[in-house]
Structures are given as structure tokens and as C-alpha cells.
Protein backbone atom coordinates (compact mmCIF):
# COMPACT_ATOMS: atom_id res chain seq x y z
CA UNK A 1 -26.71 12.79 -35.75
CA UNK A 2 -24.01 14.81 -33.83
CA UNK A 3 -23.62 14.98 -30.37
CA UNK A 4 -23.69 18.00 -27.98
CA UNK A 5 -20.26 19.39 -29.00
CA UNK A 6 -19.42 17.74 -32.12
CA UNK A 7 -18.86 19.47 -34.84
CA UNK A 8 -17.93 18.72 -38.78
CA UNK A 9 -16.37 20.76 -41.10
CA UNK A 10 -16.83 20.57 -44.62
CA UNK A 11 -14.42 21.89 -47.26
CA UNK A 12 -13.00 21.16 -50.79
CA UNK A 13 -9.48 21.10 -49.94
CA UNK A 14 -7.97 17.91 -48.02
CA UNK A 15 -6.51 18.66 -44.64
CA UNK A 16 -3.50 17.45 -43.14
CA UNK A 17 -4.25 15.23 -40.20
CA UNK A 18 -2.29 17.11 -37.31
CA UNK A 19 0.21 15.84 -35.66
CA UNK A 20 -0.77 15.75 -32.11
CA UNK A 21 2.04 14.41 -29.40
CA UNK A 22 0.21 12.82 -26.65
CA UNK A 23 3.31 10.93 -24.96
CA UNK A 24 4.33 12.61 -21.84
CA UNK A 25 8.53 12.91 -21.27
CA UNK A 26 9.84 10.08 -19.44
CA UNK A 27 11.61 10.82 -16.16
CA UNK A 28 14.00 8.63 -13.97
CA UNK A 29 12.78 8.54 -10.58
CA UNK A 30 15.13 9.20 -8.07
CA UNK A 31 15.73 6.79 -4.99
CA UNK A 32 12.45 7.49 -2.99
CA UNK A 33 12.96 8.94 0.72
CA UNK A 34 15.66 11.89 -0.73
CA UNK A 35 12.70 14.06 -0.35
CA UNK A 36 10.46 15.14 2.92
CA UNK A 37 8.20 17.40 2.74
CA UNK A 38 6.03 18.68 6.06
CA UNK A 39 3.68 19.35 7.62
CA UNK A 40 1.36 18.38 4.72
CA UNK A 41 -1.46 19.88 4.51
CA UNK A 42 -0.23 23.48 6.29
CA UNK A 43 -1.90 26.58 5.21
CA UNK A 44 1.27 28.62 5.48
CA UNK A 45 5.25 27.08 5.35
CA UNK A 46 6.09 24.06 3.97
CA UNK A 47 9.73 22.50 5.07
CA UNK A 48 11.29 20.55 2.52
CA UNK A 49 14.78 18.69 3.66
CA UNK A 50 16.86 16.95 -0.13
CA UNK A 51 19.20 14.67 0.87
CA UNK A 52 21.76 14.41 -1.88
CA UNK A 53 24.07 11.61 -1.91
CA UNK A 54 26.52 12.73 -4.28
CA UNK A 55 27.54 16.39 -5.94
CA UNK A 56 24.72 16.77 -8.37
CA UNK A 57 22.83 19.56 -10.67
CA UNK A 58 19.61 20.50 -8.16
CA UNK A 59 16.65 21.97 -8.73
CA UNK A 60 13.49 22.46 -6.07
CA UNK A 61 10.29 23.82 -7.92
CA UNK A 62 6.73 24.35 -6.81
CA UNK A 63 4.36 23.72 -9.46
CA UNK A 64 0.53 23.84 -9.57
CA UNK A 65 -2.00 21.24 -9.94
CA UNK A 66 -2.05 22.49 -14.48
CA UNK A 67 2.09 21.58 -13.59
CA UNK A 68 2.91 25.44 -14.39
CA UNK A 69 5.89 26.50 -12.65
CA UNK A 70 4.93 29.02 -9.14
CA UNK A 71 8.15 29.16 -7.57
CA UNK A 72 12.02 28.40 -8.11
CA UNK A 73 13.15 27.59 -4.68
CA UNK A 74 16.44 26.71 -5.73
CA UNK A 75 18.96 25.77 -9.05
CA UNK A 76 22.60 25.06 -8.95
CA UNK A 77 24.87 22.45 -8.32
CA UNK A 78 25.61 21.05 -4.92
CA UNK A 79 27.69 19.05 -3.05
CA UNK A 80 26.85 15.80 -1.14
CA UNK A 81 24.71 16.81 2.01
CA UNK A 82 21.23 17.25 3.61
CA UNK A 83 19.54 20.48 1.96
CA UNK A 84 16.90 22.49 3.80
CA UNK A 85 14.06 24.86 1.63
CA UNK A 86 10.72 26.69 2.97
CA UNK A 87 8.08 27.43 0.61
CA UNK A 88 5.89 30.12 1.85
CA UNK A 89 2.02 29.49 0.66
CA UNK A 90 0.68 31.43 1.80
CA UNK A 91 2.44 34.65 0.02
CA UNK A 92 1.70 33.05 -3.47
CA UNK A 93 -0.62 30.07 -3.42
CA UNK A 94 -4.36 29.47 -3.35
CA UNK A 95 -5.56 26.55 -1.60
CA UNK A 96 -5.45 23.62 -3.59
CA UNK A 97 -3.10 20.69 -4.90
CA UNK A 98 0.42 21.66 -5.76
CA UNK A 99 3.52 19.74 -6.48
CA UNK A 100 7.04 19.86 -4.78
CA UNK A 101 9.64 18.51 -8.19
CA UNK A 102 12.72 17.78 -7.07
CA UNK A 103 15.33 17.32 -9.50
CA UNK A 104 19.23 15.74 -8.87
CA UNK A 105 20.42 14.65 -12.12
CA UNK A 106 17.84 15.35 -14.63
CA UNK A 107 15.98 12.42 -12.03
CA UNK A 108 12.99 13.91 -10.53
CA UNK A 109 10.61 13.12 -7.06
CA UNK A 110 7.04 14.84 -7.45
CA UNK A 111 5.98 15.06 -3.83
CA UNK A 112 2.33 16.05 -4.05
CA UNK A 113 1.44 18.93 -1.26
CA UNK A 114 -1.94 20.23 -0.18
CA UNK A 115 -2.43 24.33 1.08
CA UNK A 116 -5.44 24.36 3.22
């Protein structure tokens, strides 16, 4: 007997069993503390201060909770110094769980922000 949702298909012709990736990309951290992020929870503006150590290729994304992409906040290299980005929520965000990726290096932080 099949469960609620199974299914079974029947056919004369073998199928190829797909080839389904299920390994997720493996990232570097970067040294914890480069990225702040506040006030979290805010309904509106979110502040987030980088500090990069050393000239580096930067990127600042906010990304949903599905991690889909909502805003570019910033991509280019940089020299060595404290970097300062607002993300405006409440222009383009429902609330929820997003994600602040920060990325110096191809190393990424994932600072997880809530929008009331």
C-alpha cells in the first residue's frame, strides 16, 4: 500500500536514475566580528558597518529566508577600512527572516536579520 503522496510509475523502458546534487557549496568563513549588523529586529533601516582588514573583492547582499538574492548593497574591490551600508526594509521587504552575506575574498559571514 502507498502512502498519501506516493506515487509509482510503471513503464517498459528502464529509466536513468537522476542525478540529484544534494551537497551544498562549501564556504570559508570569514574571521567572525568583521560584520555588525543593527538594530536587529527594526522594521525599517538596518546599519551594517564591514570592517576589512586588508584590500579585498567585497560584496554586501540581502537575501531572503528561500536565499534568493533582494538587494545588491554593494560589489567592488576595496581598500583596508571600516565600511558603512543601510538597507532600507521597509521599501522592499516583507516581514520575515532575511540574511545579510557578506563576502571579502570569496569568504562569506551570513548575519541572519529579522524585519518586524
Amino acid at each position: 500500500a502507498l502512502s498519501a503522496g506516493e506515487y509509482r510509475i510503471y513503464t517498459s523502458v528502464q529509466l536513468q536514475k537522476p542525478d540529484i546534487n544534494t551537497t551544498l557549496p562549501e564556504f570559508e568563513d570569514i574571521e567572525k566580528g568583521n560584520t555588525n549588523v543593527y538594530p536587529n529586529p527594526s522594521s525599517s533601516i538596518f546599519n551594517i558597518d564591514v570592517d576589512i582588514k586588508q584590500n579585498s573583492e567585497l560584496s554586501v547582499e540581502v537575501c531572503n529566508s528561500f536565499g534568493q538574492k533582494m538587494e545588491s548593497l554593494f560589489c567592488g574591490d576595496v581598500k583596508a577600512q571600516e565600511l558603512h551600508f543601510e538597507w532600507n526594509a521597509k521599501s522592499s521587504a516583507a516581514s520575515g527572516l532575511y540574511f545579510v552575506v557578506v563576502s571579502v575574498d570569496n569568504k562569506k559571514e551570513i548575519t541572519k536579520i529579522v524585519v518586524k
